[in-house]
Protein backbone atom coordinates (compact mmCIF):
# COMPACT_ATOMS: atom_id res chain seq x y z
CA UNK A 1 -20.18 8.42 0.33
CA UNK A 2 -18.07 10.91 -1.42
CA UNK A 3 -15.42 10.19 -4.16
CA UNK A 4 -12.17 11.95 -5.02
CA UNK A 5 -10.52 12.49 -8.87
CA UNK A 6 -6.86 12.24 -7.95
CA UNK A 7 -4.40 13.36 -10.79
CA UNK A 8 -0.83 12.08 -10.95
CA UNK A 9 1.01 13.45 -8.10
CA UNK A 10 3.48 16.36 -8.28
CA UNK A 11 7.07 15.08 -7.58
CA UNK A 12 7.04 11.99 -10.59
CA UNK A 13 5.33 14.73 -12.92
CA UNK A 14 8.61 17.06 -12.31
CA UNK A 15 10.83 14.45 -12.28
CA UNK A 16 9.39 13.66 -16.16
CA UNK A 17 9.02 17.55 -17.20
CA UNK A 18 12.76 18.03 -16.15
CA UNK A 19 13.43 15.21 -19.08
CA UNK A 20 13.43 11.92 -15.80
CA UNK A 21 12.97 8.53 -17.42
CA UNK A 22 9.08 6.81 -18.25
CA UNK A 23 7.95 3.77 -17.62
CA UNK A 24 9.98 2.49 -20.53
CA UNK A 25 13.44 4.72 -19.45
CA UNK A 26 13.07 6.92 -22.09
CA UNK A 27 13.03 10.53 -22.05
CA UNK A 28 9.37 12.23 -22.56
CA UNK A 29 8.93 13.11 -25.81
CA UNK A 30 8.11 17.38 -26.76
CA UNK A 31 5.32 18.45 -28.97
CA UNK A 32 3.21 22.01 -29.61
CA UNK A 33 -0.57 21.14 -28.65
CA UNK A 34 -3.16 22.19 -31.27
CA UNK A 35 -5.53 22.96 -28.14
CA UNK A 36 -7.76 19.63 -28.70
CA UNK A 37 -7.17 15.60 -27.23
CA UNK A 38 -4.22 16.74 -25.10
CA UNK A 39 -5.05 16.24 -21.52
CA UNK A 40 -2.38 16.96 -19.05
CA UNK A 41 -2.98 14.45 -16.16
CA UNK A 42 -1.16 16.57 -13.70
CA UNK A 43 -3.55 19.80 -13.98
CA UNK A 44 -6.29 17.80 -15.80
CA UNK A 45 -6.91 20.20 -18.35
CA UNK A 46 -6.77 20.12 -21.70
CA UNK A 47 -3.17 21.84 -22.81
CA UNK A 48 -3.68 25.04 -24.43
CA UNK A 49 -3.53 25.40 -27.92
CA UNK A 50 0.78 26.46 -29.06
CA UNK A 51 1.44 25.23 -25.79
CA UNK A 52 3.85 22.66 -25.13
CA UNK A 53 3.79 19.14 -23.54
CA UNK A 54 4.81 15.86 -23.19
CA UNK A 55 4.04 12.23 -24.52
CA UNK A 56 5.47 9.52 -22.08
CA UNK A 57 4.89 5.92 -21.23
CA UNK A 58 3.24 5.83 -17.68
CA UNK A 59 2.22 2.63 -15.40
CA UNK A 60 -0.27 3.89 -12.90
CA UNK A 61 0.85 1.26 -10.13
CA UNK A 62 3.24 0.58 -7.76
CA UNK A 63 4.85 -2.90 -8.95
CA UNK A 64 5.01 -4.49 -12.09
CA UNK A 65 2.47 -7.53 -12.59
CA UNK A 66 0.30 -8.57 -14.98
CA UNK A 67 -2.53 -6.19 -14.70
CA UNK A 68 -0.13 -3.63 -14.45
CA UNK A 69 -1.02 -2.03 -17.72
CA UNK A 70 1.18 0.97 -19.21
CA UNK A 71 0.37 3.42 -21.94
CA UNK A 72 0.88 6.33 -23.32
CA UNK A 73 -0.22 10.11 -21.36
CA UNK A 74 0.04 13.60 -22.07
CA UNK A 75 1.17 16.36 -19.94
CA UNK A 76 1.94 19.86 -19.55
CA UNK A 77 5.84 20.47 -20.65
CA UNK A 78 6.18 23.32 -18.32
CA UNK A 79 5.52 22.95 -14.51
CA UNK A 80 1.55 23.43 -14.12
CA UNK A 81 -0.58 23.14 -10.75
CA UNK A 82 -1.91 19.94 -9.66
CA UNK A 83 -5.59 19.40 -9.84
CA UNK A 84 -7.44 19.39 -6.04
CA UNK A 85 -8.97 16.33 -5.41
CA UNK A 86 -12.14 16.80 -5.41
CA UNK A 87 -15.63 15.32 -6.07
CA UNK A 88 -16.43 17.43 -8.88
CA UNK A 89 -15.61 16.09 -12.64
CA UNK A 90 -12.39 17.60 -14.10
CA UNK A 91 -12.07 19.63 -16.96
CA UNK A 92 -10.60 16.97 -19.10
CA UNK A 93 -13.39 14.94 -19.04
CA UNK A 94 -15.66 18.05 -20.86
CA UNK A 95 -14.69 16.82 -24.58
CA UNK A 96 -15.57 13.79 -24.92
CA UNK A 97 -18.58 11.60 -24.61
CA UNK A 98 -17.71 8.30 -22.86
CA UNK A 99 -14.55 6.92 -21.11
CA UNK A 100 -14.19 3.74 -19.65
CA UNK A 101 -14.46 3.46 -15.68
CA UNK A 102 -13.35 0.05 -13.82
CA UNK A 103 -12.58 -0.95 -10.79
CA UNK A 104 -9.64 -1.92 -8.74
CA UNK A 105 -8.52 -4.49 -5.73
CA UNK A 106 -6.15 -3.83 -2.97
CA UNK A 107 -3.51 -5.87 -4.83
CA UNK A 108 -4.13 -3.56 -8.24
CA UNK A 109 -5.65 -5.90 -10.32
CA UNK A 110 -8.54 -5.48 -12.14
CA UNK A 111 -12.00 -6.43 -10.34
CA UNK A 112 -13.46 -8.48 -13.25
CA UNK A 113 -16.97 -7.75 -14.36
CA UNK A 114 -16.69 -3.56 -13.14
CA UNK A 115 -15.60 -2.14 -16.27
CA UNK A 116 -17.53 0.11 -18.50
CA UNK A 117 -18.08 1.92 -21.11
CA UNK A 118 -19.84 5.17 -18.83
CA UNK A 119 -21.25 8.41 -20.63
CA UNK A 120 -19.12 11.46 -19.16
CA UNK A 121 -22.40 12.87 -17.48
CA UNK A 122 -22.79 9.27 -15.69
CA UNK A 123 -19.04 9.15 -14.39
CA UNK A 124 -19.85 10.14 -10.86
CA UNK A 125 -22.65 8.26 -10.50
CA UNK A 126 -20.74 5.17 -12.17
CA UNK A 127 -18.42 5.30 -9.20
CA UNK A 128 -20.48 5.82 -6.53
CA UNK A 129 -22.22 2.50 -7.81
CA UNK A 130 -18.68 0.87 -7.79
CA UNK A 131 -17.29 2.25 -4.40
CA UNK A 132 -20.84 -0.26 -3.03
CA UNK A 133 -18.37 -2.75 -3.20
CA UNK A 134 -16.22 -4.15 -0.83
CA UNK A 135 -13.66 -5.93 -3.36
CA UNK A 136 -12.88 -2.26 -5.09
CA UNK A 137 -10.49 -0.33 -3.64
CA UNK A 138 -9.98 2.84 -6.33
CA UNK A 139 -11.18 3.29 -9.82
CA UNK A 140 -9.22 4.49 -13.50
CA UNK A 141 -10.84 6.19 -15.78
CA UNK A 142 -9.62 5.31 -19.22
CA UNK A 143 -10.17 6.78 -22.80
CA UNK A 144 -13.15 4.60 -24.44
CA UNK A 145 -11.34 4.85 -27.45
CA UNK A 146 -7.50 3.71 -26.81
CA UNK A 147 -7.64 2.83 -22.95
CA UNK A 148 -5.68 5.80 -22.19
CA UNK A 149 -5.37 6.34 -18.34
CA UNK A 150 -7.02 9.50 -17.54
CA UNK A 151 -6.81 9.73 -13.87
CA UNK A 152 -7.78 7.66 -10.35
CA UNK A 153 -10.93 7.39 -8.12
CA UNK A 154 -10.63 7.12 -4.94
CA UNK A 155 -12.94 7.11 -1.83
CA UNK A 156 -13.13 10.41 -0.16
């Protein structure tokens, strides 16, 4: 089975770097990247250092509910190309050592019992494991450190 990395898609990212409302109405906030910890998940790279980008309150789901969990993301200020879905780990995911990967149901709640703490070099595998499973329909990955969302899972 193969597995996708799906970053956000293209038309909400525009709508927020042309100033649209985040998950909590409020205008993206602007900041000047120092190159290091700011990964755009539209392109999912790591902004460039003097570069631009945003800071916004994002909900990776389609309907408010209690697993429904919103936090904060970073991405490019200026438009920037979307990552391909693909198999093959992004960028992003080159500076740190761990992020957390867990698993989702078809109504977008958490599938207890699949989340973990997964070294970077065991991400793909990590999913592969997951997508085994009937009960999961797509995966986050999260920062290990503050549960950022970092980007979706699906199956290919």
């Amino acid at each position: 089975m193969l597995i996708r990395f799906t970053a956000l898609p293209t038309d909400a990212v525009r709508a927020l770097q042309r100033g649209g409302a985040d998950a909590y109405g409020f205008v993206p906030e602007r900041q000047i990247s120092d190159g290091h910890g700011v990964p755009c998940r539209h392109c999912l790279r790591t902004v460039a250092d003097g570069k631009s980008y945003l800071i916004l309150a994002y909900r990776p789901f389609p309907a408010l509910q209690p697993y429904a969990e919103t936090g904060p993301i970073f991405l490019c200020a200026e438009e920037c190309d979307r990552a391909p879905e693909t198999d093959v780990l992004p960028d992003i995911f080159r500076s740190t050592p761990d992020y957390i990967v867990r698993g989702y149901g078809a109504d977008d709640r958490i599938v207890y019992g699949t989340g973990a703490v997964t070294p970077t070099q065991k991400i793909c595998g990590r999913a592969h494991e997951l997508f085994e499973r009937d009960d999961i329909a797509y995966l986050h990955v999260r920062s290990a450190k503050n549960n950022c969302y970092q980007c979706r899972i699906e199956r290919a």
